[in-house]
C-alpha atoms as a PDB file:
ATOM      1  CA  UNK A   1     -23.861  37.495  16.605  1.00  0.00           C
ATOM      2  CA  UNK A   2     -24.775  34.739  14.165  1.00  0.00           C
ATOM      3  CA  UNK A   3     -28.160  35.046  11.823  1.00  0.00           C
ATOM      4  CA  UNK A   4     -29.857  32.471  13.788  1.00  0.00           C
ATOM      5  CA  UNK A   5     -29.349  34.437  17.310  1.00  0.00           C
ATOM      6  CA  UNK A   6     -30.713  37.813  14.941  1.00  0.00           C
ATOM      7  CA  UNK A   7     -33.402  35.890  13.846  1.00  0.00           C
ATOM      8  CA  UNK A   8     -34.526  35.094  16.858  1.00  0.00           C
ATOM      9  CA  UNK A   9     -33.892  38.279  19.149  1.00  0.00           C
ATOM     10  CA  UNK A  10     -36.315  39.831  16.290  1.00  0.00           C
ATOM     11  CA  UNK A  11     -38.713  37.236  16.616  1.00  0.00           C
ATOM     12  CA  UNK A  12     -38.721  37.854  20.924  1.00  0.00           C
ATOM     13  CA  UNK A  13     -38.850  41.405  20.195  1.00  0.00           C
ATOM     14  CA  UNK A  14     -42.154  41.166  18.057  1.00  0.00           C
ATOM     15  CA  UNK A  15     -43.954  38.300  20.272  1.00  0.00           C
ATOM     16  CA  UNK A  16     -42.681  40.146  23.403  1.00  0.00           C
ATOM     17  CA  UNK A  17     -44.612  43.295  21.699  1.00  0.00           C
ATOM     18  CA  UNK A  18     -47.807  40.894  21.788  1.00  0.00           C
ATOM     19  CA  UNK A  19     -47.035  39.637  25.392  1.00  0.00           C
ATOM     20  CA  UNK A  20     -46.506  36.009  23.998  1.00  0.00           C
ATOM     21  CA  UNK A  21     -44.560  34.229  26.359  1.00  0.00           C
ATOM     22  CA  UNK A  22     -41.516  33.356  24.832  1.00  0.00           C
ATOM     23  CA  UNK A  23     -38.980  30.841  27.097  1.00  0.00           C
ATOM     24  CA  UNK A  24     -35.460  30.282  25.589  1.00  0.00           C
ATOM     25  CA  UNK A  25     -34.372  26.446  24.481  1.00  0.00           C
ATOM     26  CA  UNK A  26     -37.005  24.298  22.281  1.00  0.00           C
ATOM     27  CA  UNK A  27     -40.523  23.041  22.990  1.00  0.00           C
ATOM     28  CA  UNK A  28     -40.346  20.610  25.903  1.00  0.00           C
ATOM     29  CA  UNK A  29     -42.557  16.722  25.087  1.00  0.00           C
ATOM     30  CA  UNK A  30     -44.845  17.045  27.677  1.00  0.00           C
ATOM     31  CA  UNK A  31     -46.639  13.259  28.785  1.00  0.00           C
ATOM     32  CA  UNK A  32     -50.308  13.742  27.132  1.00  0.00           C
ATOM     33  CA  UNK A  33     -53.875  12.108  27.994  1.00  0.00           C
ATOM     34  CA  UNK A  34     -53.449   8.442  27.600  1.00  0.00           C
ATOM     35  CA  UNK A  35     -56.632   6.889  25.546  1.00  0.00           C
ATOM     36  CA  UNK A  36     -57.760  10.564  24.488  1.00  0.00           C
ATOM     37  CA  UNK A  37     -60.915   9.979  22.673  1.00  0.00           C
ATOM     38  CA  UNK A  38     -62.190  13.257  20.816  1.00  0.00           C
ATOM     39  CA  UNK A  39     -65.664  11.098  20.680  1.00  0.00           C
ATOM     40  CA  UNK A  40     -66.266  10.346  24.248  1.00  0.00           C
ATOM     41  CA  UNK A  41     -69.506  10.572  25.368  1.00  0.00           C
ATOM     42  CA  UNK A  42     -69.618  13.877  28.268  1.00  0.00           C
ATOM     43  CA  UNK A  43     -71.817  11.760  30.486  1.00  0.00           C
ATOM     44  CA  UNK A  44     -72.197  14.799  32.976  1.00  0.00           C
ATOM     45  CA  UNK A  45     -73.425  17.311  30.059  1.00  0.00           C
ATOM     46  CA  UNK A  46     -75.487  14.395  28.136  1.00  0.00           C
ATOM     47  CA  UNK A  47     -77.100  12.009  29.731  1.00  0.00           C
ATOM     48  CA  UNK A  48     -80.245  13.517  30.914  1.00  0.00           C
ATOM     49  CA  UNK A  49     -81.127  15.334  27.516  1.00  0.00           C
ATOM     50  CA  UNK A  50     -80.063  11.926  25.728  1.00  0.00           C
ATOM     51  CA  UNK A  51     -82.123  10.096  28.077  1.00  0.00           C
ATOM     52  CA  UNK A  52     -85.338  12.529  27.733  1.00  0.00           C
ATOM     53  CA  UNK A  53     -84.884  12.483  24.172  1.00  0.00           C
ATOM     54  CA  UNK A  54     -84.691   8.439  23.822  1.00  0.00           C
ATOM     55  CA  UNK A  55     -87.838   8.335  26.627  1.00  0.00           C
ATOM     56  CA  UNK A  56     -89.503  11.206  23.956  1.00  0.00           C
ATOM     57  CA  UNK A  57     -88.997   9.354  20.896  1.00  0.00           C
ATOM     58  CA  UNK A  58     -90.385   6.225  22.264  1.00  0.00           C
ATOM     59  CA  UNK A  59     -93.441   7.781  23.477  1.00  0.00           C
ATOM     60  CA  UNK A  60     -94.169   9.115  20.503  1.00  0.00           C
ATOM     61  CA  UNK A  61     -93.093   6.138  18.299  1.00  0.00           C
ATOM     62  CA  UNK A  62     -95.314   4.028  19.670  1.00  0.00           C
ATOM     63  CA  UNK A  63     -99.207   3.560  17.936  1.00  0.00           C
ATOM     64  CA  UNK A  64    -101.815   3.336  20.659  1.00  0.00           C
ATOM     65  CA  UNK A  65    -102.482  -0.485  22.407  1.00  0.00           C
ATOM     66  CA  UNK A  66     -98.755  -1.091  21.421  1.00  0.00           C
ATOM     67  CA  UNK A  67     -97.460  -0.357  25.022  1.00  0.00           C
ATOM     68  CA  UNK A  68     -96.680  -4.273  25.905  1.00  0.00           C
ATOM     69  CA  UNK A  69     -95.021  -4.264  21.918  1.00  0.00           C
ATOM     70  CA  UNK A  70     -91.276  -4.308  21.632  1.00  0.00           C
ATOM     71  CA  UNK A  71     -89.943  -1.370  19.901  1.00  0.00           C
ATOM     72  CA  UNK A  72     -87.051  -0.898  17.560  1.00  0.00           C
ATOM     73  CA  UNK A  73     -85.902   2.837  17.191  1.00  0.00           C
ATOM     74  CA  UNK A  74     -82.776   5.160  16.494  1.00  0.00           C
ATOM     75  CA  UNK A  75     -80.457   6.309  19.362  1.00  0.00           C
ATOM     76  CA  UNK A  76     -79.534   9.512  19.289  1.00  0.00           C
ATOM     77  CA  UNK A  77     -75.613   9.472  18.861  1.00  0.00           C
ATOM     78  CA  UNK A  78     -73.998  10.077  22.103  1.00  0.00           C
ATOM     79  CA  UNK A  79     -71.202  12.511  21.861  1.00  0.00           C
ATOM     80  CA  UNK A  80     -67.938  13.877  23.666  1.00  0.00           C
ATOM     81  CA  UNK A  81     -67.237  17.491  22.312  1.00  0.00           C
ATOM     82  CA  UNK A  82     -69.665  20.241  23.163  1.00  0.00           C
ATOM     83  CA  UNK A  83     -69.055  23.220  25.339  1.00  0.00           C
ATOM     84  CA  UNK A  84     -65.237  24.012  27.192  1.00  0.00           C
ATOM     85  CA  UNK A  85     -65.299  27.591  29.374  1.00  0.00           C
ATOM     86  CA  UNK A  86     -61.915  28.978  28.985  1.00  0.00           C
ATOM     87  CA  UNK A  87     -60.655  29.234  32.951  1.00  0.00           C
ATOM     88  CA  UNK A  88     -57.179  30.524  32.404  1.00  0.00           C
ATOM     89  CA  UNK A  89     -55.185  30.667  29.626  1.00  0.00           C
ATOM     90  CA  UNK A  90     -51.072  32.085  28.836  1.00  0.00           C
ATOM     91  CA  UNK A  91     -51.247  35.510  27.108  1.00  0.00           C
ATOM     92  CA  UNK A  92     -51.671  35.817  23.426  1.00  0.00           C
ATOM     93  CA  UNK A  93     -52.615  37.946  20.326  1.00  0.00           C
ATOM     94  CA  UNK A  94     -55.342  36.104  18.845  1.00  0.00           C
ATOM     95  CA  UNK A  95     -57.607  35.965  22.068  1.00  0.00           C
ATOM     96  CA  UNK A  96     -58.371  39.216  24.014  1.00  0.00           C
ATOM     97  CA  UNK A  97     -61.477  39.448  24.563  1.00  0.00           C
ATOM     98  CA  UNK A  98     -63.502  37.701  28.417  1.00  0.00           C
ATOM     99  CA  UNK A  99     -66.213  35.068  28.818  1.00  0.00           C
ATOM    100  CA  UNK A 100     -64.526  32.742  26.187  1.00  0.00           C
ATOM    101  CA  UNK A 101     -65.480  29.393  25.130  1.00  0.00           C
ATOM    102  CA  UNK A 102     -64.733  26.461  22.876  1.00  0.00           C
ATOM    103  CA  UNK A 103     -67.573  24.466  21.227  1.00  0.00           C
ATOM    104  CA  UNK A 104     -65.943  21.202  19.802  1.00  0.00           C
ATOM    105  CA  UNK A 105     -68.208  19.137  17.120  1.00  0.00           C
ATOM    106  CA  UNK A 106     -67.740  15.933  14.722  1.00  0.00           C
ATOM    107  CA  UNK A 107     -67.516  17.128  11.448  1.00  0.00           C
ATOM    108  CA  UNK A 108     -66.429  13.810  10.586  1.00  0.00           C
ATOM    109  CA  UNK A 109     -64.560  10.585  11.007  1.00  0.00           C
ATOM    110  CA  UNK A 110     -61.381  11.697  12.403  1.00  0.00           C
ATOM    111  CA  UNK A 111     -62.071  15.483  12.469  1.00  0.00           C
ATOM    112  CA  UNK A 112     -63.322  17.591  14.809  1.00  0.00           C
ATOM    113  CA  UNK A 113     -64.892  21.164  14.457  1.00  0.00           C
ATOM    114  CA  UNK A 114     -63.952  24.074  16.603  1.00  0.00           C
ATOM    115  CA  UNK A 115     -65.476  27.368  17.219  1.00  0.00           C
ATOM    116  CA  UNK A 116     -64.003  29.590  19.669  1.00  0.00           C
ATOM    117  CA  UNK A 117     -66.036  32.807  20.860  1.00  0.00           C
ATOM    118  CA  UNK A 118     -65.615  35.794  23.203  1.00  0.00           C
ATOM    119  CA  UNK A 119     -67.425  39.185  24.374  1.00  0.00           C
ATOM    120  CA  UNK A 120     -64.882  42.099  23.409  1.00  0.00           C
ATOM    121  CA  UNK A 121     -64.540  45.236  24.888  1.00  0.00           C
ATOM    122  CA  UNK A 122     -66.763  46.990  22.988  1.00  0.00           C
ATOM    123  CA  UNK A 123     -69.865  44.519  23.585  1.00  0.00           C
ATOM    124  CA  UNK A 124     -69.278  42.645  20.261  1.00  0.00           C
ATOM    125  CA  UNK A 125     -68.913  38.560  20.336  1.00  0.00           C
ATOM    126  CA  UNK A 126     -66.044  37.427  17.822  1.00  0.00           C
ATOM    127  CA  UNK A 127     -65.459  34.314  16.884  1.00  0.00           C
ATOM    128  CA  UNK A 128     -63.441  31.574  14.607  1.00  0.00           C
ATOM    129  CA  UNK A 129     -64.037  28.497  13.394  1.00  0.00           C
ATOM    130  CA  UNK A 130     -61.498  25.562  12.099  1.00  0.00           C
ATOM    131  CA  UNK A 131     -60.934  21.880  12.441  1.00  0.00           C
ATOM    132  CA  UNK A 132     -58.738  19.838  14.458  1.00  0.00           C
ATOM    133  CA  UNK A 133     -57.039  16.551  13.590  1.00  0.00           C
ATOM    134  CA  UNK A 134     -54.659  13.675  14.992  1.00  0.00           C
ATOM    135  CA  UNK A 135     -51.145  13.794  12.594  1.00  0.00           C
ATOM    136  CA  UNK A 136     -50.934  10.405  14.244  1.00  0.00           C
ATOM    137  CA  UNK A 137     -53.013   8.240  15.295  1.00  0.00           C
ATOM    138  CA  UNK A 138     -51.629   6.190  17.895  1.00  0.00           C
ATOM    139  CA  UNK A 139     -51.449   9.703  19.643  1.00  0.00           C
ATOM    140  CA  UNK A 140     -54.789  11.204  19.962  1.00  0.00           C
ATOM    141  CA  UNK A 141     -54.551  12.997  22.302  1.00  0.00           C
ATOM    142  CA  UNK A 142     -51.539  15.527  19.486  1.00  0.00           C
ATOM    143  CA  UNK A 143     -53.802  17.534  18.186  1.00  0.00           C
ATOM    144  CA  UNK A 144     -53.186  19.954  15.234  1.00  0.00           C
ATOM    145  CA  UNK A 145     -55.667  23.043  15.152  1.00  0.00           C
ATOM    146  CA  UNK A 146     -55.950  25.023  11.310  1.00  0.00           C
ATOM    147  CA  UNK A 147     -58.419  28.240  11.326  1.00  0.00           C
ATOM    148  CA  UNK A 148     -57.513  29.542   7.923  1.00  0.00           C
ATOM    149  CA  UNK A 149     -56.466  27.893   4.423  1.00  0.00           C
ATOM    150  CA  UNK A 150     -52.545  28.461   3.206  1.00  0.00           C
ATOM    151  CA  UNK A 151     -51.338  28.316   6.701  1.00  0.00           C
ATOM    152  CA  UNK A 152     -49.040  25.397   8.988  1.00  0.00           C
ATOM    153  CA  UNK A 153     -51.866  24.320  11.838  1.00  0.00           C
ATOM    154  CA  UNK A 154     -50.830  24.509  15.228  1.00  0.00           C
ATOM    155  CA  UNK A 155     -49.592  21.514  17.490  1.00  0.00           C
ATOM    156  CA  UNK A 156     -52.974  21.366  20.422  1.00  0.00           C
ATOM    157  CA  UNK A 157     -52.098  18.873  22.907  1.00  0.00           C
ATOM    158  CA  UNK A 158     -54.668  17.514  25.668  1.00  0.00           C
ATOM    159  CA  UNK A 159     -52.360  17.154  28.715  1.00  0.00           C
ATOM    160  CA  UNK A 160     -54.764  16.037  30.812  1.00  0.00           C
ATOM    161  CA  UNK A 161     -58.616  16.197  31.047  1.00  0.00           C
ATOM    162  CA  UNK A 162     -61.269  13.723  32.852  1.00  0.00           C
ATOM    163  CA  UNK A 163     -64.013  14.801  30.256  1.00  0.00           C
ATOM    164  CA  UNK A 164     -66.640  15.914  32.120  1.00  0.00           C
ATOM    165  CA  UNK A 165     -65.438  18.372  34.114  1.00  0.00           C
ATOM    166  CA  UNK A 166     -61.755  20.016  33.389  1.00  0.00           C
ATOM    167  CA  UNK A 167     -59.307  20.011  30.255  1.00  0.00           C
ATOM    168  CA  UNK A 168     -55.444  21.350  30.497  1.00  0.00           C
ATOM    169  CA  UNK A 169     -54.282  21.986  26.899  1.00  0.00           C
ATOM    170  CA  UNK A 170     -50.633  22.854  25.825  1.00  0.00           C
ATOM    171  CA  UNK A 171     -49.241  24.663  22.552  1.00  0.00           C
ATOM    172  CA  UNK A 172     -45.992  25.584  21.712  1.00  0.00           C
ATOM    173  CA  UNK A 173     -43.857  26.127  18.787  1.00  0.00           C
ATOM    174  CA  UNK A 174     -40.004  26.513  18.558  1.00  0.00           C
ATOM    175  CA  UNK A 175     -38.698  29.399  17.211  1.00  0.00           C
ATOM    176  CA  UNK A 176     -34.982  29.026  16.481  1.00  0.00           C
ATOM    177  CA  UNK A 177     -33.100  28.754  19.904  1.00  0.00           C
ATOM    178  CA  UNK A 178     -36.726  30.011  22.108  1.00  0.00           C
ATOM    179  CA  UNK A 179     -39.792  28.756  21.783  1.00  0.00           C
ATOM    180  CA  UNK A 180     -42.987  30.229  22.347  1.00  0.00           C
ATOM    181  CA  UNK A 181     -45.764  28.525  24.072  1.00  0.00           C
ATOM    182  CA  UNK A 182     -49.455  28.328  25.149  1.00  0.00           C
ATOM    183  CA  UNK A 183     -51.669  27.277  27.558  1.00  0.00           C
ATOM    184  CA  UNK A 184     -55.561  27.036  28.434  1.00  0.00           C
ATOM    185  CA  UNK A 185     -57.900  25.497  31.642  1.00  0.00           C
ATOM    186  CA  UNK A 186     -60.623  24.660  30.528  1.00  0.00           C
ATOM    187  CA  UNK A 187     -63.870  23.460  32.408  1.00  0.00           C
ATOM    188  CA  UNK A 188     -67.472  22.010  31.220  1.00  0.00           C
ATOM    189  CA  UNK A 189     -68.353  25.014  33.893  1.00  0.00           C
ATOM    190  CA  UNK A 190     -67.601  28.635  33.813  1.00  0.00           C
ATOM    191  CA  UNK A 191     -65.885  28.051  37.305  1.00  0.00           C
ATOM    192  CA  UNK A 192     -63.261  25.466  38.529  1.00  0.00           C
ATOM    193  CA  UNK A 193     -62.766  24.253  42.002  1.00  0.00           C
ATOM    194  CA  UNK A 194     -59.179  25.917  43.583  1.00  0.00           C
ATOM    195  CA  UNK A 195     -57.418  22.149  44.391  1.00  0.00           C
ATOM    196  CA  UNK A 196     -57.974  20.817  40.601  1.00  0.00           C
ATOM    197  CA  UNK A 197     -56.817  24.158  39.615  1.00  0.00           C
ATOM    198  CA  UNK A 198     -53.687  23.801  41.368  1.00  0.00           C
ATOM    199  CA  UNK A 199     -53.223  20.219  40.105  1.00  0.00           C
ATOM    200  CA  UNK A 200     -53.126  21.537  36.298  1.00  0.00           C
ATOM    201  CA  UNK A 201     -50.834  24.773  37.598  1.00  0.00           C
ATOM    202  CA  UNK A 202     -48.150  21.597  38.886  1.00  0.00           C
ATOM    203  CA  UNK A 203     -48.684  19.764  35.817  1.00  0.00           C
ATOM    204  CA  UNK A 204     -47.792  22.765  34.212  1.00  0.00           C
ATOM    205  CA  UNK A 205     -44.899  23.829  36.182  1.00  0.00           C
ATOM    206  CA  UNK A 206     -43.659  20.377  35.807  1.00  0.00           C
ATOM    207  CA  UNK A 207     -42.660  21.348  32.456  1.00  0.00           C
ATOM    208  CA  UNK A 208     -41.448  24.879  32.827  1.00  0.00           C
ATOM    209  CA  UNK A 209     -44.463  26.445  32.313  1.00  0.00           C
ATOM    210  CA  UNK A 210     -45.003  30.014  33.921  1.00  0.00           C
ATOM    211  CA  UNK A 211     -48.213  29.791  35.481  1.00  0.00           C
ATOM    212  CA  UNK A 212     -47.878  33.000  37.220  1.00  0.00           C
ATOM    213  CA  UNK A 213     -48.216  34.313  33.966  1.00  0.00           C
ATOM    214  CA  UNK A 214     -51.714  33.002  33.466  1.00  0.00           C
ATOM    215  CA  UNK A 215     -54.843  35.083  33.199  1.00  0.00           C
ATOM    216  CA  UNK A 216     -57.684  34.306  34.626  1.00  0.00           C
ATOM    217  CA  UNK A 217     -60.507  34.768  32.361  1.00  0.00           C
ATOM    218  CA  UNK A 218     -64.183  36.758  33.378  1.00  0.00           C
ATOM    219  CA  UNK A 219     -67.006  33.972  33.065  1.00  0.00           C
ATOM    220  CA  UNK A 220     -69.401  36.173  35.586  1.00  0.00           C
ATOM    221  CA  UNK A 221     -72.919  35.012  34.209  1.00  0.00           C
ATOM    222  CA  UNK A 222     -74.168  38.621  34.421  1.00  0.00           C
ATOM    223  CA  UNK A 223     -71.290  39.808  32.357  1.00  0.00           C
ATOM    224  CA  UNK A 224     -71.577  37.053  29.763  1.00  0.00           C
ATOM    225  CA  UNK A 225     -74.907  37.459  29.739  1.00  0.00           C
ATOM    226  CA  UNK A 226     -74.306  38.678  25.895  1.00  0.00           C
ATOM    227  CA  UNK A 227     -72.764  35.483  24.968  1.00  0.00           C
ATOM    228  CA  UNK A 228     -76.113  33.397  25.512  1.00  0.00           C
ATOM    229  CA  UNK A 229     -78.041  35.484  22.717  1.00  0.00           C
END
């Protein structure tokens, strides 16, 4: 047995111990959202409080007898980001908790803020916050995710998502000879409909991915309850 095969039958031993799924060979290069834009407007989630806001502002913008006068104000800036329900996800350490959910923000040209939350066991929320970036630009759609400072980020790629309604992300890192990998459904919605959920499982299996080893996550309303405080 050579070091690399040691290294790495240690390294399945210890993610096996944290029910990682771990699949032997190296990180497959899954196709990934063509034109992703991390700044596209979630028309579903924004127009009507974008519109009510504009209609707002302009009533109260304008002096009285002005109503015939044209008016010249801000717009709001319309934004993609917001709000993801985590639907199913591939087993891993870092999230163990139910009714979790991904709140993405513009922190600025080219980087976008994440916060990820979820009710524990105990009744406690926890959650982390980092930023996400494009290593290159002409694919957008390659995310790398960092939560803490003096660590490598991780690779967060947007197979496939329409915007307003479902998002299928993929992770995975190679480890020697294995590679370990991730997975998440996401939807603007605590629920997804069954036929776009089996869509994302085949885009899944279509690159090896287990998706009988996905867990379905707990988004009841009356459990979650907690996470709207």
């Amino acid at each position: 047995m050579n070091a690399i095969q040691l290294i790495s039958i240690t390294l399945l031993s210890a993610l096996a111990a944290h029910a990682q799924v771990i699949m032997p060979g190296r990180c497959p290069k899954p196709a990934v959202q063509e034109n992703f834009d991390a700044a596209r407007v979630n028309t579903k989630a924004t127009y009507a409080s974008h519109t009510a806001l504009i209609i707002s502002y302009i009533v109260q913008s304008m002096p009285s007898g002005t109503m015939n006068s044209p008016l010249v104000f801000p717009v709001p800036p319309l934004q993609y980001l917001g709000t993801w329900y985590d639907i199913q996800r591939l087993p891993h350490a870092f999230q163990k908790g139910e009714c979790c959910t991904a709140t993405y923000s513009l922190k600025s040209p080219g980087v976008v803020g994440v916060l990820n939350r979820e009710l524990l066991a105990d009744g406690s929320i926890n959650s982390i916050s980092g930023s996400a970036t494009a290593k290159n630009p002409s694919e957008p759609a390659k995310l790398q995710v960092s939560f803490f400072e003096n660590t490598p980020p991780a690779p967060y790629w947007v197979l496939s998502t329409d915007y307003d309604n479902y998002s299928l992300v993929y992770s995975c890192t190679d480890l020697g000879v294995l590679h370990v990998e991730f997975a998440w459904i996401l939807s603007r919605k605590p629920t997804l409909p069954e036929e776009t959920l089996e869509e994302l499982h085949s885009t899944l299996s279509s690159i090896g991915v287990r998706v009988d080893k996905l867990l379905t996550t707990d988004q009841d309303a009356a459990f979650c309850s907690a996470m709207q405080q």
